[in-house]
Protein backbone atom coordinates (compact mmCIF):
# COMPACT_ATOMS: atom_id res chain seq x y z
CA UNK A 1 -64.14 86.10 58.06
CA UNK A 2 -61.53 86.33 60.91
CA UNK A 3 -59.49 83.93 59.50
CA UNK A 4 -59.03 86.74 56.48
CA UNK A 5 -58.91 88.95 58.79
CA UNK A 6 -55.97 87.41 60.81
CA UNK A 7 -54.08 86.67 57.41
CA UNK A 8 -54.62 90.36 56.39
CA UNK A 9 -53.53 91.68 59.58
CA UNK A 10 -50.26 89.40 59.37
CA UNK A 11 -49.55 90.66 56.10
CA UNK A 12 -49.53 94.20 56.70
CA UNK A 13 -47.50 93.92 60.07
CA UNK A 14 -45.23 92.00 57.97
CA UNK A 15 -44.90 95.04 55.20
CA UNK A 16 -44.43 97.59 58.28
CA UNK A 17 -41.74 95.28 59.76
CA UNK A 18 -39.84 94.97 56.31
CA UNK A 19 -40.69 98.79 55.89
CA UNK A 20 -39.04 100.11 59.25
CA UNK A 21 -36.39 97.72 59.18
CA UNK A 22 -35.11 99.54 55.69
CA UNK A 23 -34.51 102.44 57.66
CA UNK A 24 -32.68 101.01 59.73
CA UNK A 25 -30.15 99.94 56.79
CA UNK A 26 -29.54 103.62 55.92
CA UNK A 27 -28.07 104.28 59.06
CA UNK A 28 -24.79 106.03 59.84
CA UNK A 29 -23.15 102.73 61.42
CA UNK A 30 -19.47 102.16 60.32
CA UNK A 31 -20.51 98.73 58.89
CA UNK A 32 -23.22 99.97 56.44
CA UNK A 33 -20.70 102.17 55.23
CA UNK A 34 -18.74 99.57 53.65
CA UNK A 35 -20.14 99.51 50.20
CA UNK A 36 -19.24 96.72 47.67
CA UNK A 37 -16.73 99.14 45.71
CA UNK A 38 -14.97 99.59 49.22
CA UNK A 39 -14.91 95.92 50.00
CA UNK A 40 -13.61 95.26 46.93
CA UNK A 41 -10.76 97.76 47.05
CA UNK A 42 -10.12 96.12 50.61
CA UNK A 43 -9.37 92.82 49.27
CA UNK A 44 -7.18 94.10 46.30
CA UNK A 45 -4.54 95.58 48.84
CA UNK A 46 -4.62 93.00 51.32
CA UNK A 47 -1.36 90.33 50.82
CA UNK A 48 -2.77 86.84 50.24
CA UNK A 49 -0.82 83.98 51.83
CA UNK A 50 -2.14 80.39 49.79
CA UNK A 51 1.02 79.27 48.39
CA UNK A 52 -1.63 76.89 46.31
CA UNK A 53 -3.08 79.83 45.00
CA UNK A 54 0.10 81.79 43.98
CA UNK A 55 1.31 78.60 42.46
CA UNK A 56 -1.59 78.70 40.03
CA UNK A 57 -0.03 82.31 39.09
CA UNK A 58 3.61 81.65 39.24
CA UNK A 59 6.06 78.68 38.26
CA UNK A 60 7.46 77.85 41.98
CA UNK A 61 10.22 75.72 41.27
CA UNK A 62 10.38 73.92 44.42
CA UNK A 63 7.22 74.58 47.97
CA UNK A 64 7.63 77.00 50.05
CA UNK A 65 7.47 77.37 52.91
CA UNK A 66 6.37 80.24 53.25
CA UNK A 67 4.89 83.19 50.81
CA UNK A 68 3.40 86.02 51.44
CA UNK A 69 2.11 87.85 48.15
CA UNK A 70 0.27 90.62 46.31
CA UNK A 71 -1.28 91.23 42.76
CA UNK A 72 -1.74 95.05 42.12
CA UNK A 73 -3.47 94.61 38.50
CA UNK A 74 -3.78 98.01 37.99
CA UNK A 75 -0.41 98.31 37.54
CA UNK A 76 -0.07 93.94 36.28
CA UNK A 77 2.75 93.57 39.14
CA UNK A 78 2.86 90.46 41.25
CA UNK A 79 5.14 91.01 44.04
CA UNK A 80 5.89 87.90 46.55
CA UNK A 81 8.00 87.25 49.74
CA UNK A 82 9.03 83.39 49.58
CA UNK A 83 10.69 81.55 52.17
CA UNK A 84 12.36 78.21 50.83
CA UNK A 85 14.38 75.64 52.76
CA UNK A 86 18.37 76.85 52.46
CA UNK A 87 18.58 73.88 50.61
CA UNK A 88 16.30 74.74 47.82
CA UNK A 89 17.23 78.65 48.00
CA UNK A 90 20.47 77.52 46.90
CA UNK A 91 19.80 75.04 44.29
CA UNK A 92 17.18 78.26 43.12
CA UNK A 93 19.84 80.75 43.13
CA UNK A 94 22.44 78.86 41.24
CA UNK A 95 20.10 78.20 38.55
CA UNK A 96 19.29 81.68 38.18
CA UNK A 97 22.76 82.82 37.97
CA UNK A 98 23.23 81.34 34.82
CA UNK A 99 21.03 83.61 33.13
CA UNK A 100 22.46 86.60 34.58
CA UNK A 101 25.49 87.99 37.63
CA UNK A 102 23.95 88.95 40.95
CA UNK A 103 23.25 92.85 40.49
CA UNK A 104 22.84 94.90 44.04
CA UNK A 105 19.50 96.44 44.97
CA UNK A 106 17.47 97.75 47.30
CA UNK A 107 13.90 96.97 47.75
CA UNK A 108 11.76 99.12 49.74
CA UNK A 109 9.99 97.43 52.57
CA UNK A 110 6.24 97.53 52.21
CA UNK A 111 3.45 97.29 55.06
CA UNK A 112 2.68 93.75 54.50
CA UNK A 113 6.18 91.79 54.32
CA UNK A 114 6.79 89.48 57.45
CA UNK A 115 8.25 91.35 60.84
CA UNK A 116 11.45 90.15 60.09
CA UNK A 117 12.06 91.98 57.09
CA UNK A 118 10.10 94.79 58.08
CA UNK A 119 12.49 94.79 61.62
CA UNK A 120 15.80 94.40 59.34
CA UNK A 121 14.82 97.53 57.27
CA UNK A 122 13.98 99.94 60.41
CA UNK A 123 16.74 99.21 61.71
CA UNK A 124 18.97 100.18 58.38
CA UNK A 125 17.35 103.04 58.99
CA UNK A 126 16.04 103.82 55.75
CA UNK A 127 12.88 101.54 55.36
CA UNK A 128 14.94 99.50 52.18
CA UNK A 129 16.15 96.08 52.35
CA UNK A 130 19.77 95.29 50.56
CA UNK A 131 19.64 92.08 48.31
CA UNK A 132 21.08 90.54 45.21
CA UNK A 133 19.17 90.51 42.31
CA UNK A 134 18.82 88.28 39.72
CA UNK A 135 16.25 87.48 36.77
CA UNK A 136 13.06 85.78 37.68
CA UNK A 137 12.82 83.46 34.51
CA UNK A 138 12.32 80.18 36.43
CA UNK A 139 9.24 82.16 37.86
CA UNK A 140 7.33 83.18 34.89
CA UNK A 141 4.08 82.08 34.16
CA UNK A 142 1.80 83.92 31.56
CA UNK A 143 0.72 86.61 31.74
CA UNK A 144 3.78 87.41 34.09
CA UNK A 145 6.56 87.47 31.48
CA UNK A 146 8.98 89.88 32.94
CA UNK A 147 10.72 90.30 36.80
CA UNK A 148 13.32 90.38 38.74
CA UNK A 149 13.96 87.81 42.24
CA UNK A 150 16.14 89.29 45.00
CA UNK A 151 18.04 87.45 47.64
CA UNK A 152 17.81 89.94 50.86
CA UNK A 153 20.81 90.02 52.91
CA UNK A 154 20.98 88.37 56.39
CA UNK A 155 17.60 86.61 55.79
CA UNK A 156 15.69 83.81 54.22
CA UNK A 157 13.39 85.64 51.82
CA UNK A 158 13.10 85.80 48.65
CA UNK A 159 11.46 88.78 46.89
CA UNK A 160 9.73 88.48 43.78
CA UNK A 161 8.58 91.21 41.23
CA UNK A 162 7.35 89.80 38.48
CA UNK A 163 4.85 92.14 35.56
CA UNK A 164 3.06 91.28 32.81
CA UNK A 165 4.02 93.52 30.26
């Protein structure tokens, strides 16, 4: 009899436990604001930086050494900064001239490109970056069929657009 009575006892301090510490889940702390929706939309505009992992997504025709990337699929863009050895960045660019000339653009700098380029566009002023652009052919990789890569000016980087429609 008290050993039923100790197991019943256990069992319903147990269910108040798990019963008050629900209530404590609805509270208005920042972190049980962050609903999976949120999280979710968190991840999507955060810039990835596994070159592995872009790799699987684009045709990189030599490693990098650096990259710094983002997919927006809403809008089925994949937009990467690359850093290659000068080396390579010049064996890339003269392959991609054949395709088409070097066409000037400006790209506009966003919150997540390295320091230096975000540094090289304040100071122009104007929050854009000036670069040569040329097709991104060499890049593609289904379902990314369609870009552009620009060489910025007085840097290293590379910037990639590339879309899938």
């Amino acid at each position: 009899m008290l050993k039923t009575g100790i197991i019943l006892a256990f069992f319903f301090l147990t269910g108040m436990f798990i019963g008050c510490s629900g209530t404590q889940s609805n509270s208005n702390s920042s972190a049980s604001n962050i609903s999976p929706v949120n999280t979710a939309q968190t991840q999507a505009n955060t810039a990835k930086d596994n070159i592995e992992e872009l790799g699987l997504l684009v045709s990189l025709p030599f490693e990098a050494e650096e990259a710094t990337w983002k997919e927006e699929l809403e809008k089925n863009k994949l937009t990467a900064v690359l850093r290659f050895t000068a080396e390579d960045t010049k064996k890339i660019l003269a392959g991609l001239q054949q395709y088409t000339p070097a066409q000037p653009v400006n790209i506009t700098t966003e919150r997540w490109f390295p320091a230096d380029l975000i540094a090289q566009s304040e100071m122009n002023g104007d929050n854009l970056l000036k670069g040569n652009s040329y097709s991104a052919q060499d890049f593609y990789r289904p379902p990314y069929t369609n870009g552009k890569i620009v060489k910025i000016e007085n840097s290293d980087y590379l910037i990639l657009e590339l879309f899938s429609k």
